[in-house]
C-alpha atoms as a PDB file:
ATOM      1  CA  UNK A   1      69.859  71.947 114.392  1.00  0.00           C
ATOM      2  CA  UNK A   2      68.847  68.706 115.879  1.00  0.00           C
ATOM      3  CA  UNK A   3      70.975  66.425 117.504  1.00  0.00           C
ATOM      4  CA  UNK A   4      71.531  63.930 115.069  1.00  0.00           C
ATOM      5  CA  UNK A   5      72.462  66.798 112.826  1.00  0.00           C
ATOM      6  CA  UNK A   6      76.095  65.907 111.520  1.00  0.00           C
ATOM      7  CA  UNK A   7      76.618  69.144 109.515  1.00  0.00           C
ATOM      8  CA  UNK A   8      80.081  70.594 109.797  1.00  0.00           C
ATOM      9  CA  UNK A   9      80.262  74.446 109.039  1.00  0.00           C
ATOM     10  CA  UNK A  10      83.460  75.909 107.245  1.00  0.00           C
ATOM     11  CA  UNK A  11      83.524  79.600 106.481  1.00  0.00           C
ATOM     12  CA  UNK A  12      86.160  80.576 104.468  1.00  0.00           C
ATOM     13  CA  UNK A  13      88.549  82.448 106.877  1.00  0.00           C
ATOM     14  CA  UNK A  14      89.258  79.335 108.926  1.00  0.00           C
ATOM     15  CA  UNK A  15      90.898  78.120 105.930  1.00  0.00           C
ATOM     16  CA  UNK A  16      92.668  81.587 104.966  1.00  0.00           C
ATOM     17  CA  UNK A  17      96.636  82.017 105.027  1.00  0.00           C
ATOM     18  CA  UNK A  18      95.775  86.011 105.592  1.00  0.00           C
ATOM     19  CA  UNK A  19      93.696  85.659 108.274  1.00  0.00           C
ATOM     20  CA  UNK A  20      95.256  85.557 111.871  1.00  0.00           C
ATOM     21  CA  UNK A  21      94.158  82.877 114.784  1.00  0.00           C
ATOM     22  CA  UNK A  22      92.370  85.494 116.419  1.00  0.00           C
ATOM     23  CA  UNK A  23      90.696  86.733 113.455  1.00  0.00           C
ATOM     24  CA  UNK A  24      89.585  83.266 112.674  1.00  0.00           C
ATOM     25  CA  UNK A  25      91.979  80.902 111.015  1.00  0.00           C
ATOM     26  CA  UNK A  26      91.654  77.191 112.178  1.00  0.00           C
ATOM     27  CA  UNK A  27      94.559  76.117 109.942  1.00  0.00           C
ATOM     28  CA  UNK A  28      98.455  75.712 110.094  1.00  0.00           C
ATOM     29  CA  UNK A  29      99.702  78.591 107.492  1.00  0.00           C
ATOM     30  CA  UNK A  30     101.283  75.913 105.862  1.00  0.00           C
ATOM     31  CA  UNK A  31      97.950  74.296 105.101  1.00  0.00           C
ATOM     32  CA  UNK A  32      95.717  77.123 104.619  1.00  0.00           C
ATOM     33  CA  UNK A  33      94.919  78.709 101.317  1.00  0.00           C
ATOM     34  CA  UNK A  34      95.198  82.567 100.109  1.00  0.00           C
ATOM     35  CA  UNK A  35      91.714  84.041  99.444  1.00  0.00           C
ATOM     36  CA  UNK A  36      89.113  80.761  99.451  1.00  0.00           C
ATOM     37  CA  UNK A  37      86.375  81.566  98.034  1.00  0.00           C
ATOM     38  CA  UNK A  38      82.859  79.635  99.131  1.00  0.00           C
ATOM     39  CA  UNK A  39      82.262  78.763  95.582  1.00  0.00           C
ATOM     40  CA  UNK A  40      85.517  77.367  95.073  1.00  0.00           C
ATOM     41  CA  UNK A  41      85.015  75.634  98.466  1.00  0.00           C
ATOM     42  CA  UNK A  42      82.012  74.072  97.320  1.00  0.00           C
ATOM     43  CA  UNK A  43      83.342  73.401  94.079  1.00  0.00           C
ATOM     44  CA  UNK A  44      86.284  71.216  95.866  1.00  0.00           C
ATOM     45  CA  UNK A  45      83.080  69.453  98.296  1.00  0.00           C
ATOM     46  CA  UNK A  46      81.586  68.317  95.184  1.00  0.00           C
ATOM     47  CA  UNK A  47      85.249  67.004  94.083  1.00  0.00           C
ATOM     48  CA  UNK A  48      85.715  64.513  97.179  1.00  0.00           C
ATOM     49  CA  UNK A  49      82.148  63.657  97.238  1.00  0.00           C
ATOM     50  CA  UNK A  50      81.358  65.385  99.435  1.00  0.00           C
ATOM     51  CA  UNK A  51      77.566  66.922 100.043  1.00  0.00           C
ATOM     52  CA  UNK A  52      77.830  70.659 100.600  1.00  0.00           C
ATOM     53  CA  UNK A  53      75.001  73.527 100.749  1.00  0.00           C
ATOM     54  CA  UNK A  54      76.194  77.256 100.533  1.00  0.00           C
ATOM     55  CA  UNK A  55      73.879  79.317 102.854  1.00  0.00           C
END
């Protein structure tokens, strides 16, 4: 990844309400989701116009 990279990497348990903090949930319960799936996650990129790759 260079520097002028400007990628930002979301796997889905940073956004998962059954995941704990230490187990790798970034988000508030409040504003986390139950069982993202990367498709749906990319599905919601493409939504906002936003670019997204699935790797």
């Amino acid at each position: 990844m260079s520097v002028t990279d400007k990628r930002i990497v979301v796997y889905p348990q940073y956004i998962d309400v059954e995941k704990t903090v230490a187990e790798g949930r970034r988000l508030p319960k409040d504003k986390a989701c139950g069982e993202p799936f990367v498709d749906e996650m990319h599905d919601c990129c493409k939504l906002l116009n936003l670019e997204s790759v699935i790797e």
